[in-house]
PDB file of N, CA and C in Angstrom:
ATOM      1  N   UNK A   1      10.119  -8.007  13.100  1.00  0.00           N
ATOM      2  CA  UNK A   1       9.393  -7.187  12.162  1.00  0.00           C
ATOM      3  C   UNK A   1       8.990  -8.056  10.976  1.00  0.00           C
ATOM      4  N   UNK A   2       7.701  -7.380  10.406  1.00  0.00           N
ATOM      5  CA  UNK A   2       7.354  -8.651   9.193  1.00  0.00           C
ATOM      6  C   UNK A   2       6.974  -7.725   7.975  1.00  0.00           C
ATOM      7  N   UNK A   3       7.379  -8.305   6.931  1.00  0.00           N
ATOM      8  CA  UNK A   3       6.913  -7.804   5.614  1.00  0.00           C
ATOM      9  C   UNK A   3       5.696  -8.597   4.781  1.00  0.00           C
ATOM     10  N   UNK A   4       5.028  -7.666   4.459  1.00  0.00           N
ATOM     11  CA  UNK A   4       3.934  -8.603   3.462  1.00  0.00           C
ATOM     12  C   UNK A   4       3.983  -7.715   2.220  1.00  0.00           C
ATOM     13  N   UNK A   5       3.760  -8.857   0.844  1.00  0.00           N
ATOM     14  CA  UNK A   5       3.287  -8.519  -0.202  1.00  0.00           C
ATOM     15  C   UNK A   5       1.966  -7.770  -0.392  1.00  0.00           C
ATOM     16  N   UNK A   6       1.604  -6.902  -0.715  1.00  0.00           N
ATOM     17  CA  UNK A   6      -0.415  -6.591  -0.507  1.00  0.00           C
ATOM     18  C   UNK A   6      -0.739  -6.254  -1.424  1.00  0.00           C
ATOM     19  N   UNK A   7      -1.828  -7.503  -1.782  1.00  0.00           N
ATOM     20  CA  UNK A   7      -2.384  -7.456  -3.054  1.00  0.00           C
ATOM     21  C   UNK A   7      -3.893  -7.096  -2.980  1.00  0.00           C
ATOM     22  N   UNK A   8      -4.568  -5.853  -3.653  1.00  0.00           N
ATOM     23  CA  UNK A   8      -5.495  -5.394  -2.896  1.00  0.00           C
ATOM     24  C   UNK A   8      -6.072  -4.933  -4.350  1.00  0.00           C
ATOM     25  N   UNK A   9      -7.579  -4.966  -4.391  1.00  0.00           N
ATOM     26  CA  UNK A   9      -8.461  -4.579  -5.699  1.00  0.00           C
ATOM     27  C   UNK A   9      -8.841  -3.124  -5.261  1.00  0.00           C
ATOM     28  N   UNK A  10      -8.233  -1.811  -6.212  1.00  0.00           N
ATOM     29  CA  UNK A  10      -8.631  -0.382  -5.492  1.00  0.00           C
ATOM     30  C   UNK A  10     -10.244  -0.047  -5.631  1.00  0.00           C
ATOM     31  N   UNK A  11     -10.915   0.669  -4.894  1.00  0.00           N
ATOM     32  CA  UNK A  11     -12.058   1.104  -5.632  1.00  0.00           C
ATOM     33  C   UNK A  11     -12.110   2.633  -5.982  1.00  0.00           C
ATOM     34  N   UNK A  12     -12.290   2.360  -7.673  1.00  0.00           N
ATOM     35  CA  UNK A  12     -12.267   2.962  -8.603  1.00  0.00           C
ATOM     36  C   UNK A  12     -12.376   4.506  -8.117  1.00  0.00           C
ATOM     37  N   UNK A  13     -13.660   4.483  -7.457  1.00  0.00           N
ATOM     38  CA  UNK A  13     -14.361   5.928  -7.364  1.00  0.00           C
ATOM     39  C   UNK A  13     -13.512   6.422  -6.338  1.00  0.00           C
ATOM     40  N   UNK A  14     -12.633   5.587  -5.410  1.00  0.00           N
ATOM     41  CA  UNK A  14     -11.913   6.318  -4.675  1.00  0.00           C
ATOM     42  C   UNK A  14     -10.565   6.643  -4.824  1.00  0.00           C
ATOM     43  N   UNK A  15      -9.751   5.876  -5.928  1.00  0.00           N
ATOM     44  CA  UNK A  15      -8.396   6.274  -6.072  1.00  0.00           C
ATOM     45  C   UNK A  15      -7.996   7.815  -6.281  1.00  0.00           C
ATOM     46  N   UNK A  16      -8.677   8.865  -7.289  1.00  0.00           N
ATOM     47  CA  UNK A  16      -7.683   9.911  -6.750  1.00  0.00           C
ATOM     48  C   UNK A  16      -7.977  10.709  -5.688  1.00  0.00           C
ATOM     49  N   UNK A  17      -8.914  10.222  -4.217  1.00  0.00           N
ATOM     50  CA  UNK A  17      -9.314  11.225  -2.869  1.00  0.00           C
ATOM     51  C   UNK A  17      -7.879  10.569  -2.359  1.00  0.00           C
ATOM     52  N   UNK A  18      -7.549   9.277  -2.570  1.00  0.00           N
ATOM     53  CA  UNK A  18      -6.008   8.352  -2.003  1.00  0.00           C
ATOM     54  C   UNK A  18      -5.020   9.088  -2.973  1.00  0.00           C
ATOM     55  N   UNK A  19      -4.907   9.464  -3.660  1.00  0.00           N
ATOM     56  CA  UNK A  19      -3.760   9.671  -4.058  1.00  0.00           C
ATOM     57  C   UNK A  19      -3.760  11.399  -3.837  1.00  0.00           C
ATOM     58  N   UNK A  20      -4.757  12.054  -3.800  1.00  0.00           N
ATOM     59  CA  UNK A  20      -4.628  13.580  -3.288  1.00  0.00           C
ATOM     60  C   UNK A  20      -3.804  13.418  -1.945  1.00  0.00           C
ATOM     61  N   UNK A  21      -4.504  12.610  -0.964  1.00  0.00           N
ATOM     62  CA  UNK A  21      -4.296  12.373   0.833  1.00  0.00           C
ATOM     63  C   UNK A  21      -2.714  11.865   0.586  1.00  0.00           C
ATOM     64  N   UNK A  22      -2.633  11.020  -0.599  1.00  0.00           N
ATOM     65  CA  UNK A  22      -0.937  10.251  -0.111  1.00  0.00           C
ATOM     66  C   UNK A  22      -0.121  11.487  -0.605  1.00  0.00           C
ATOM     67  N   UNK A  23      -0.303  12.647  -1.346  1.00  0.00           N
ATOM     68  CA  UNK A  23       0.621  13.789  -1.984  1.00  0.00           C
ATOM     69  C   UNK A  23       0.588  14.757  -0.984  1.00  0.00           C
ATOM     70  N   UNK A  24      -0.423  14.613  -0.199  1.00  0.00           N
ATOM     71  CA  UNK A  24      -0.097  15.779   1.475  1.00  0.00           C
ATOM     72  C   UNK A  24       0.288  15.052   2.578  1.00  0.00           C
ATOM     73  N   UNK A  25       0.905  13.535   1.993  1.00  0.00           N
ATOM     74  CA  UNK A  25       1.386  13.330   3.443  1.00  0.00           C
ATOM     75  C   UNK A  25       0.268  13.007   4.065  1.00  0.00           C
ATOM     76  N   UNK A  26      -0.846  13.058   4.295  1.00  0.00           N
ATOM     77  CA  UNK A  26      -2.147  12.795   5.102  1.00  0.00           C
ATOM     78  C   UNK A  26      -2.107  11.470   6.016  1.00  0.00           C
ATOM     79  N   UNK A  27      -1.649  10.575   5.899  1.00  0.00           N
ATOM     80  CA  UNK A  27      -1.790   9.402   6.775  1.00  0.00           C
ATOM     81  C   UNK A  27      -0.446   9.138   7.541  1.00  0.00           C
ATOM     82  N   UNK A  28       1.119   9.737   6.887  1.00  0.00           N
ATOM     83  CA  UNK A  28       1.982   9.469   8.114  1.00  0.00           C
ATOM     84  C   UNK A  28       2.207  10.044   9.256  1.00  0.00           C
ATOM     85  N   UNK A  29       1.128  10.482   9.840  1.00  0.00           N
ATOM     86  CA  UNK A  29       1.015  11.319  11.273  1.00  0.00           C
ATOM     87  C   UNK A  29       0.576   9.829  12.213  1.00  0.00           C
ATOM     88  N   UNK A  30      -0.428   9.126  11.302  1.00  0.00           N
ATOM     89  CA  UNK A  30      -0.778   7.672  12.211  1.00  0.00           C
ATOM     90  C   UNK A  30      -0.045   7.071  12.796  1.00  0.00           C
ATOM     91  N   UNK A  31      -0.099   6.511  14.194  1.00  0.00           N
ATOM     92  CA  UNK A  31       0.803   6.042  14.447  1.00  0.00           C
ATOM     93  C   UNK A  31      -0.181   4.812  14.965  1.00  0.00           C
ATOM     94  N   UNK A  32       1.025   3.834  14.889  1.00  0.00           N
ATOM     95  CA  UNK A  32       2.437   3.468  14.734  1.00  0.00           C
ATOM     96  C   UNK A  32       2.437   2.714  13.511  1.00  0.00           C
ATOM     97  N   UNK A  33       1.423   3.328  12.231  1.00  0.00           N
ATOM     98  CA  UNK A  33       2.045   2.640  10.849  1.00  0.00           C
ATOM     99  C   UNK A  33       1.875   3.621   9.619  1.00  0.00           C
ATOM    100  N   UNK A  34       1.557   4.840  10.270  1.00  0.00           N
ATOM    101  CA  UNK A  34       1.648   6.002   8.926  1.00  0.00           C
ATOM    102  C   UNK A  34       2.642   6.247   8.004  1.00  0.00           C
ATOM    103  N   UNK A  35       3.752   6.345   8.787  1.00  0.00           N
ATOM    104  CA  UNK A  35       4.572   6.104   7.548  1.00  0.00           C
ATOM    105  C   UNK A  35       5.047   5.168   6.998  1.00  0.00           C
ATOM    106  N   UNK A  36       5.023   3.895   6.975  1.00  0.00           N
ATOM    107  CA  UNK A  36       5.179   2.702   6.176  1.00  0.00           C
ATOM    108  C   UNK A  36       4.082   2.909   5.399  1.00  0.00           C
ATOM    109  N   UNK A  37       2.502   2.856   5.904  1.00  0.00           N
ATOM    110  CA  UNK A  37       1.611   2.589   5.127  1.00  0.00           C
ATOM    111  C   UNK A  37       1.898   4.145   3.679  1.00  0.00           C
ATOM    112  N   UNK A  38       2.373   4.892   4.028  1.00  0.00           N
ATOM    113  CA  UNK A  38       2.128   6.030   3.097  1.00  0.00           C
ATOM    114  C   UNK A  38       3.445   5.459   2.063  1.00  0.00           C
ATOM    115  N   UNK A  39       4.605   5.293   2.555  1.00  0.00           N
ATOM    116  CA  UNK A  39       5.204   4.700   1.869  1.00  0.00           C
ATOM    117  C   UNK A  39       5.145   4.123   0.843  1.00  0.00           C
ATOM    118  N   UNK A  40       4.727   2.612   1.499  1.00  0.00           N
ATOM    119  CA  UNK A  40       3.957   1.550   0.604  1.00  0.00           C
ATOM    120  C   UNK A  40       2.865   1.894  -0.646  1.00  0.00           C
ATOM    121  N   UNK A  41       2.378   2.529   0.221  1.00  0.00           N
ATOM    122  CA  UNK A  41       1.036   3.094  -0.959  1.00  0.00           C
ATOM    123  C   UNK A  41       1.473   4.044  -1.787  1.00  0.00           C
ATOM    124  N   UNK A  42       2.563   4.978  -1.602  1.00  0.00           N
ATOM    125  CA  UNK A  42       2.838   6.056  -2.508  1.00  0.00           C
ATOM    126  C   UNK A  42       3.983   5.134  -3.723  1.00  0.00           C
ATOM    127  N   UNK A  43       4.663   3.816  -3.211  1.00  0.00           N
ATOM    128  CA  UNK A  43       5.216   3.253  -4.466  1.00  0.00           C
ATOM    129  C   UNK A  43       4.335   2.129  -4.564  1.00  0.00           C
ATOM    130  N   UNK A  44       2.974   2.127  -5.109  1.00  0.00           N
ATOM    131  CA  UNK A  44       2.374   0.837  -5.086  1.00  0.00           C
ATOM    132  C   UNK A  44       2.230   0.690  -6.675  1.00  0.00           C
ATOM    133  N   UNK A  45       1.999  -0.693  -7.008  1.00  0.00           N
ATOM    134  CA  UNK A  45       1.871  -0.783  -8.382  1.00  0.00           C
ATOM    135  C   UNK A  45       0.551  -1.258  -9.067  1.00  0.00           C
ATOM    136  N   UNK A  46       0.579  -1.646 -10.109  1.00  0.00           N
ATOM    137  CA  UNK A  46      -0.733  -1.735 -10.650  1.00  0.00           C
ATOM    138  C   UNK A  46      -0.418  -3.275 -11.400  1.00  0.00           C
ATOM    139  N   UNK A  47      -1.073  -4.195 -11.068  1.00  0.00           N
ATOM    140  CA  UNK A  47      -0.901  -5.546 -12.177  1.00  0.00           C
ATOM    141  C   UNK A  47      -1.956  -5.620 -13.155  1.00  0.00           C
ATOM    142  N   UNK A  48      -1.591  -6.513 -14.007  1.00  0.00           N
ATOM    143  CA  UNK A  48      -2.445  -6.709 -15.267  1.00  0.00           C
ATOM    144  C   UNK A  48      -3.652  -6.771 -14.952  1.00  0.00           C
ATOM    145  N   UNK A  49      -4.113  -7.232 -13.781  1.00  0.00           N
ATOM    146  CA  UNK A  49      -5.386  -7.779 -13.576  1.00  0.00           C
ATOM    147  C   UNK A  49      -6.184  -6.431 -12.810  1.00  0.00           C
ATOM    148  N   UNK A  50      -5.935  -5.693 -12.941  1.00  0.00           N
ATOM    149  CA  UNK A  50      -6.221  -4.123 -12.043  1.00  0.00           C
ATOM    150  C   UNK A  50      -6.049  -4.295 -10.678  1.00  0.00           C
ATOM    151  N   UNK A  51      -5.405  -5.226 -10.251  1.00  0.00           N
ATOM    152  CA  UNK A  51      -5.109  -5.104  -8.292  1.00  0.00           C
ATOM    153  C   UNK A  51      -3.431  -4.744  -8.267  1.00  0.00           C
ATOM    154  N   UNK A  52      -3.904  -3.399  -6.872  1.00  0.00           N
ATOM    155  CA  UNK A  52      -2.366  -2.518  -6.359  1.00  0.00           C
ATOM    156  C   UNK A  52      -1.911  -3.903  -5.927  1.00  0.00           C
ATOM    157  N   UNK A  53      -0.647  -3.399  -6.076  1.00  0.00           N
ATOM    158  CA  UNK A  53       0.570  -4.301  -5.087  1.00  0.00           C
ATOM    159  C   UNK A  53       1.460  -3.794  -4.494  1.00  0.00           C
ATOM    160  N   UNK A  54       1.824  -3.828  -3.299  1.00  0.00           N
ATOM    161  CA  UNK A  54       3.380  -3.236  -2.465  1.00  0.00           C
ATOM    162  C   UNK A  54       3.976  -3.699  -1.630  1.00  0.00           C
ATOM    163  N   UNK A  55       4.888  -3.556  -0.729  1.00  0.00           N
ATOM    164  CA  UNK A  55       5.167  -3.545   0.014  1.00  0.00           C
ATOM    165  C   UNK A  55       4.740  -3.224   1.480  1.00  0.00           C
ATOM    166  N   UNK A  56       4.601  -4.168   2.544  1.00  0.00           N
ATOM    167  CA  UNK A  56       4.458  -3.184   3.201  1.00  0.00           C
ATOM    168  C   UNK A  56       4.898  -3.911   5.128  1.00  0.00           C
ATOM    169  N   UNK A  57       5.383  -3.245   6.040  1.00  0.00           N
ATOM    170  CA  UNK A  57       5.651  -3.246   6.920  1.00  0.00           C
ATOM    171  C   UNK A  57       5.047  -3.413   8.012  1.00  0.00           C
ATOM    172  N   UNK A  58       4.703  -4.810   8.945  1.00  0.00           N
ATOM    173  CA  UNK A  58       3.072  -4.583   9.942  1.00  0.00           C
ATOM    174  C   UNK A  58       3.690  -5.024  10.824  1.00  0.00           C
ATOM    175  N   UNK A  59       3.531  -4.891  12.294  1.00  0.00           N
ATOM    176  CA  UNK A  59       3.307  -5.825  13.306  1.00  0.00           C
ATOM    177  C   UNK A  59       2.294  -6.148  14.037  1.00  0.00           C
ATOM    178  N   UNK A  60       0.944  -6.172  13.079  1.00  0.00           N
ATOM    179  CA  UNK A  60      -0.317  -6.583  13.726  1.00  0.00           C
ATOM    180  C   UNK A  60      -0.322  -8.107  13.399  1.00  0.00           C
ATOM    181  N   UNK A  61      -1.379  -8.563  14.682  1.00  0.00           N
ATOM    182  CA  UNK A  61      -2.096  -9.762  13.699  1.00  0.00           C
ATOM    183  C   UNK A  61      -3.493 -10.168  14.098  1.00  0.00           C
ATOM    184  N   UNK A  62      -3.700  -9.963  13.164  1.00  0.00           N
ATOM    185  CA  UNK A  62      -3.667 -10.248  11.965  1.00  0.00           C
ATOM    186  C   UNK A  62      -2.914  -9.336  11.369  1.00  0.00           C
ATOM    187  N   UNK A  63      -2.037  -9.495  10.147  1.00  0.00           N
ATOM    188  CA  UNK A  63      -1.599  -7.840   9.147  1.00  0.00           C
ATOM    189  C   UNK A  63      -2.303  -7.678   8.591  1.00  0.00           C
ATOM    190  N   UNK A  64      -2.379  -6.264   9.025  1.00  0.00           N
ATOM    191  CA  UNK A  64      -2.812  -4.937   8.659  1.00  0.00           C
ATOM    192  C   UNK A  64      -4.168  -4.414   8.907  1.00  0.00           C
ATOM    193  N   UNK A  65      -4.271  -5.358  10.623  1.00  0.00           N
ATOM    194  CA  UNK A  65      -5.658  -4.925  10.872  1.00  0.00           C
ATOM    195  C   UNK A  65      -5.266  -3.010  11.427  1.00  0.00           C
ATOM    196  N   UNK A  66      -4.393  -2.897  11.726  1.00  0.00           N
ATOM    197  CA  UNK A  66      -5.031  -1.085  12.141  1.00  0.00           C
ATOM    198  C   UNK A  66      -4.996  -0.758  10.676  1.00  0.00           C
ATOM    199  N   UNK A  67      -4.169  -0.777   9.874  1.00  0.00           N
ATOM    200  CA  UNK A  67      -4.386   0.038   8.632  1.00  0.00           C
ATOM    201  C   UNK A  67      -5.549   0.037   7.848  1.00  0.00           C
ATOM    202  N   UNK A  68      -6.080  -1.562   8.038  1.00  0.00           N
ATOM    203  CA  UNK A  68      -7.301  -1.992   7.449  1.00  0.00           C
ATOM    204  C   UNK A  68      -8.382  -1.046   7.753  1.00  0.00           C
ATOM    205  N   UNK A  69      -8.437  -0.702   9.498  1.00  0.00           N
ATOM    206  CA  UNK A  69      -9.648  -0.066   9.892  1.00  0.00           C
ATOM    207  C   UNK A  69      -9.563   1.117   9.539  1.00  0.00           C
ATOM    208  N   UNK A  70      -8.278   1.808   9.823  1.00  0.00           N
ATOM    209  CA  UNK A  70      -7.998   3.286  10.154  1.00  0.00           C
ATOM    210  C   UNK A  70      -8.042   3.694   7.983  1.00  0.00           C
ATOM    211  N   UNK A  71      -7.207   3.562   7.392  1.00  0.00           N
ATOM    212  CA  UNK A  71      -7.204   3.930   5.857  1.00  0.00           C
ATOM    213  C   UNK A  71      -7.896   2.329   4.688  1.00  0.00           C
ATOM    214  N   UNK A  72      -7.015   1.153   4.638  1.00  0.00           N
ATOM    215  CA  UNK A  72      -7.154   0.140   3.484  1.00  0.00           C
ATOM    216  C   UNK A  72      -8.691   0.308   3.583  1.00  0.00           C
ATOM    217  N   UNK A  73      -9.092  -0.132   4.027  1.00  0.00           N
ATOM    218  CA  UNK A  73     -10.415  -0.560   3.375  1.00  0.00           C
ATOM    219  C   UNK A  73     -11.362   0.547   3.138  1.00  0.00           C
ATOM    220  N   UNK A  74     -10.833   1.446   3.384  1.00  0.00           N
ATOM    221  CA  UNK A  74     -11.846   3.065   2.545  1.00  0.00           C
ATOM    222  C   UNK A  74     -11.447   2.583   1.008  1.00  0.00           C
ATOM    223  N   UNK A  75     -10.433   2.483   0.456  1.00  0.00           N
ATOM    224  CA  UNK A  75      -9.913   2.577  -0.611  1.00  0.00           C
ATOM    225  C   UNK A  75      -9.607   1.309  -1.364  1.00  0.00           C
ATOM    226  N   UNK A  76     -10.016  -0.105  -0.581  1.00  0.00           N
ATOM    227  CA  UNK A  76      -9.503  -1.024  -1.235  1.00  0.00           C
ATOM    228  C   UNK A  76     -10.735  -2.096  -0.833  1.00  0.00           C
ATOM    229  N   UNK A  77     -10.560  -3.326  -1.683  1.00  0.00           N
ATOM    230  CA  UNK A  77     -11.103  -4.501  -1.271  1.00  0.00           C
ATOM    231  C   UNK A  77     -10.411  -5.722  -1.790  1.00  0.00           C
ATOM    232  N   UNK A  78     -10.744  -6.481  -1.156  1.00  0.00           N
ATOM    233  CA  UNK A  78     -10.064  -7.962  -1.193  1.00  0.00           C
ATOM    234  C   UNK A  78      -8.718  -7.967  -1.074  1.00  0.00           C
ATOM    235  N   UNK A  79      -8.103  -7.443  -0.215  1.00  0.00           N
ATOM    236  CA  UNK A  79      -6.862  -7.624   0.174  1.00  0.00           C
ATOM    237  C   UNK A  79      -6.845  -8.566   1.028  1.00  0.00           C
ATOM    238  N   UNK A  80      -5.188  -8.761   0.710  1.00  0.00           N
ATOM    239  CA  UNK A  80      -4.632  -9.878   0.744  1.00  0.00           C
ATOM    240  C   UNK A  80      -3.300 -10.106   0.848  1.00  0.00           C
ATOM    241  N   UNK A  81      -2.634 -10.480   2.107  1.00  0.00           N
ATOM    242  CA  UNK A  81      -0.881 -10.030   2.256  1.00  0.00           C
ATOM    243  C   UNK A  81      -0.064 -11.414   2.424  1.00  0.00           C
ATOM    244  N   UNK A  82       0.901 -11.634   1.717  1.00  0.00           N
ATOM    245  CA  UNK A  82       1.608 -12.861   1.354  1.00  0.00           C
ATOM    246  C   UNK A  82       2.928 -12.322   2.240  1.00  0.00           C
ATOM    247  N   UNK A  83       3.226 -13.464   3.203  1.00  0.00           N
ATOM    248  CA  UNK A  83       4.901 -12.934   3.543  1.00  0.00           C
ATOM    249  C   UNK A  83       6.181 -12.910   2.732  1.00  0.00           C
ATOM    250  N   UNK A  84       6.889 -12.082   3.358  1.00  0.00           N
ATOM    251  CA  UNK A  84       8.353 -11.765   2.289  1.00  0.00           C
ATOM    252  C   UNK A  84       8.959 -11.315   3.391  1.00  0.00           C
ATOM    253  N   UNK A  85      10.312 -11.163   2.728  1.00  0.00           N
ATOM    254  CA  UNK A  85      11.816 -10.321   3.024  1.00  0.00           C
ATOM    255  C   UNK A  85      11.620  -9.033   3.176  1.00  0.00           C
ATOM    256  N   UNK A  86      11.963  -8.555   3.697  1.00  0.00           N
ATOM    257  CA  UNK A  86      12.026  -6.911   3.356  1.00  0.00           C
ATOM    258  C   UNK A  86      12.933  -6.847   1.901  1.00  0.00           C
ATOM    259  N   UNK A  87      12.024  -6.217   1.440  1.00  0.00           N
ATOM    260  CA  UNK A  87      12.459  -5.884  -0.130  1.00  0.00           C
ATOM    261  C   UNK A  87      11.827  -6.653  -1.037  1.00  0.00           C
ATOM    262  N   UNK A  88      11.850  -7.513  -0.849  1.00  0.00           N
ATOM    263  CA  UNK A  88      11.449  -9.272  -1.500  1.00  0.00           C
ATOM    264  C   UNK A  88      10.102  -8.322  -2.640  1.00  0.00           C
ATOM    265  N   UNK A  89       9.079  -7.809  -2.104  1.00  0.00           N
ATOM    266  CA  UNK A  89       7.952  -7.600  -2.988  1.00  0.00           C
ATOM    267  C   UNK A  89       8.344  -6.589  -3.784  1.00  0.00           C
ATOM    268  N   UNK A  90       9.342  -4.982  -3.713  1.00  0.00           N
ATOM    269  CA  UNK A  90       9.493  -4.508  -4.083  1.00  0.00           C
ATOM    270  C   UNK A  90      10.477  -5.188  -5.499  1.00  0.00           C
ATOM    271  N   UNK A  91      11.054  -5.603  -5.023  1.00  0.00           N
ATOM    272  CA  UNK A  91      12.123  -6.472  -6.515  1.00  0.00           C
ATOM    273  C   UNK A  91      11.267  -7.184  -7.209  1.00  0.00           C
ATOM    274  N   UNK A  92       9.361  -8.013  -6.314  1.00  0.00           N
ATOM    275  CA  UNK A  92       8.571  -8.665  -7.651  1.00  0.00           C
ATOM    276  C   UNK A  92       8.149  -7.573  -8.430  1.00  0.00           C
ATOM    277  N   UNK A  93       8.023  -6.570  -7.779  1.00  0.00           N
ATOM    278  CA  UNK A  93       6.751  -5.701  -8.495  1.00  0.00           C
ATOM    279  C   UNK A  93       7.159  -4.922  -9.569  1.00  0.00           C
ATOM    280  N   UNK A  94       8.768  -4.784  -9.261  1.00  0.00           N
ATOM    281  CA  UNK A  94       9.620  -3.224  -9.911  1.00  0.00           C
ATOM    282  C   UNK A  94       9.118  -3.237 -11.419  1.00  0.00           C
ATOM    283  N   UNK A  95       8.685  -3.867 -11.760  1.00  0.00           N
ATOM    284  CA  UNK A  95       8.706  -3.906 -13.503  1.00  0.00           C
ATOM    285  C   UNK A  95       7.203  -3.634 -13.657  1.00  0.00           C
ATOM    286  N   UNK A  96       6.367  -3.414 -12.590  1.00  0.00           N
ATOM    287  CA  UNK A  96       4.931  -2.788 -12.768  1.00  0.00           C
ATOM    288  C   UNK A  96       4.649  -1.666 -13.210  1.00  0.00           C
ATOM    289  N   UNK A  97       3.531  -0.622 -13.810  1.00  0.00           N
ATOM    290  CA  UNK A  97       3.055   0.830 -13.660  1.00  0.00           C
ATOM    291  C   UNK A  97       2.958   1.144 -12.457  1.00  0.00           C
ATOM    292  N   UNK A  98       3.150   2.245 -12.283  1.00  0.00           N
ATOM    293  CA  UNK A  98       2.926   2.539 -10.804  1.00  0.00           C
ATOM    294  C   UNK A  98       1.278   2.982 -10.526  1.00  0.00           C
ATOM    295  N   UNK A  99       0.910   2.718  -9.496  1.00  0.00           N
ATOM    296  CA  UNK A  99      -0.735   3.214  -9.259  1.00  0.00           C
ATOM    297  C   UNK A  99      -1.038   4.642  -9.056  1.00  0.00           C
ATOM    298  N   UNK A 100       0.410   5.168  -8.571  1.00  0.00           N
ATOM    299  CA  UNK A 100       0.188   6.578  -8.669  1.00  0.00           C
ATOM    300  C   UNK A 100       1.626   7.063  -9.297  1.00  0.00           C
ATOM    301  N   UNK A 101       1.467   7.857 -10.284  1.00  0.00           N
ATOM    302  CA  UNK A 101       2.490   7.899 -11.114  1.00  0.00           C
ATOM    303  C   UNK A 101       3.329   8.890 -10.834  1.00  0.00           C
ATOM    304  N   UNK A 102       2.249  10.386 -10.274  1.00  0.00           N
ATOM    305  CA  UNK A 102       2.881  11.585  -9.762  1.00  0.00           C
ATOM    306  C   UNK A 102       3.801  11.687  -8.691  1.00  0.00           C
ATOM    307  N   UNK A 103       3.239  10.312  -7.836  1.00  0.00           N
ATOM    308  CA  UNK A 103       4.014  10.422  -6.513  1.00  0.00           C
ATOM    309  C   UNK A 103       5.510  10.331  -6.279  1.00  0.00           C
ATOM    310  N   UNK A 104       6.435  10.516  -5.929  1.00  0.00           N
ATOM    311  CA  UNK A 104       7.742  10.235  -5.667  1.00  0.00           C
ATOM    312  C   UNK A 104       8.023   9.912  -4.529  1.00  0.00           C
ATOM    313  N   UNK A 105       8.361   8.851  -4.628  1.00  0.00           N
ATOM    314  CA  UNK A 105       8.702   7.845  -3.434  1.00  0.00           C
ATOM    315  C   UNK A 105      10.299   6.884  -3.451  1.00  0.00           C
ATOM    316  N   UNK A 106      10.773   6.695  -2.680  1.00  0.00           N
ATOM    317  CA  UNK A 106      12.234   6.060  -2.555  1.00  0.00           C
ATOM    318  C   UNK A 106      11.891   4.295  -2.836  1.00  0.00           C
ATOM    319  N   UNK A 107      10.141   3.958  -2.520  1.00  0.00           N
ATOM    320  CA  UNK A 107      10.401   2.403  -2.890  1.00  0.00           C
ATOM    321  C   UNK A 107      10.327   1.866  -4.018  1.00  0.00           C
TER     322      UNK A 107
END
């Protein structure tokens, strides 16, 4: 199993149709990465530079080509996934805003 960092520029006009869809649950029915990807995205953070960051869980490869096709790239551009530990990105990021603030999530 592999973890990547994902560092991804949101687009603007689409963040709250993503954050309505991530508060109904809307994408972890996908299989076989809905619920990581909802996960990931429901604790994602925000860096100085306005690009999300999270965690996130793939065994594609390339990573994150189904998520890419099926949800990321409605909602994102220039992503970009660095390998890690499981956990590893969540311990860089913890000291971020969150991108969605309402959401409650365990990561």
């Amino acid at each position: 199993m592999a973890y990547y960092l994902v560092r991804a520029q949101p687009k603007p006009e689409r963040l709250e149709e993503l954050g309505r869809l991530l508060a109904e649950r809307a994408f972890e029915g996908m299989r076989p990465f809905g619920r990581a990807l909802t996960a990931g995205l429901a604790g994602a953070r925000i860096g100085a530079d306005g690009h999300a960051l999270w965690e996130e869980e793939d065994y594609c490869s390339p990573p994150l080509a189904m998520e890419r096709a099926a949800v990321l790239d409605t909602y994102f551009e220039e992503i970009q996934v660095e390998p890690v530990k499981a956990g590893e990105a969540w311990r860089r990021i913890a000291d971020l805003p969150r991108l969605f603030p309402a959401l409650r999530t365990s990561a």
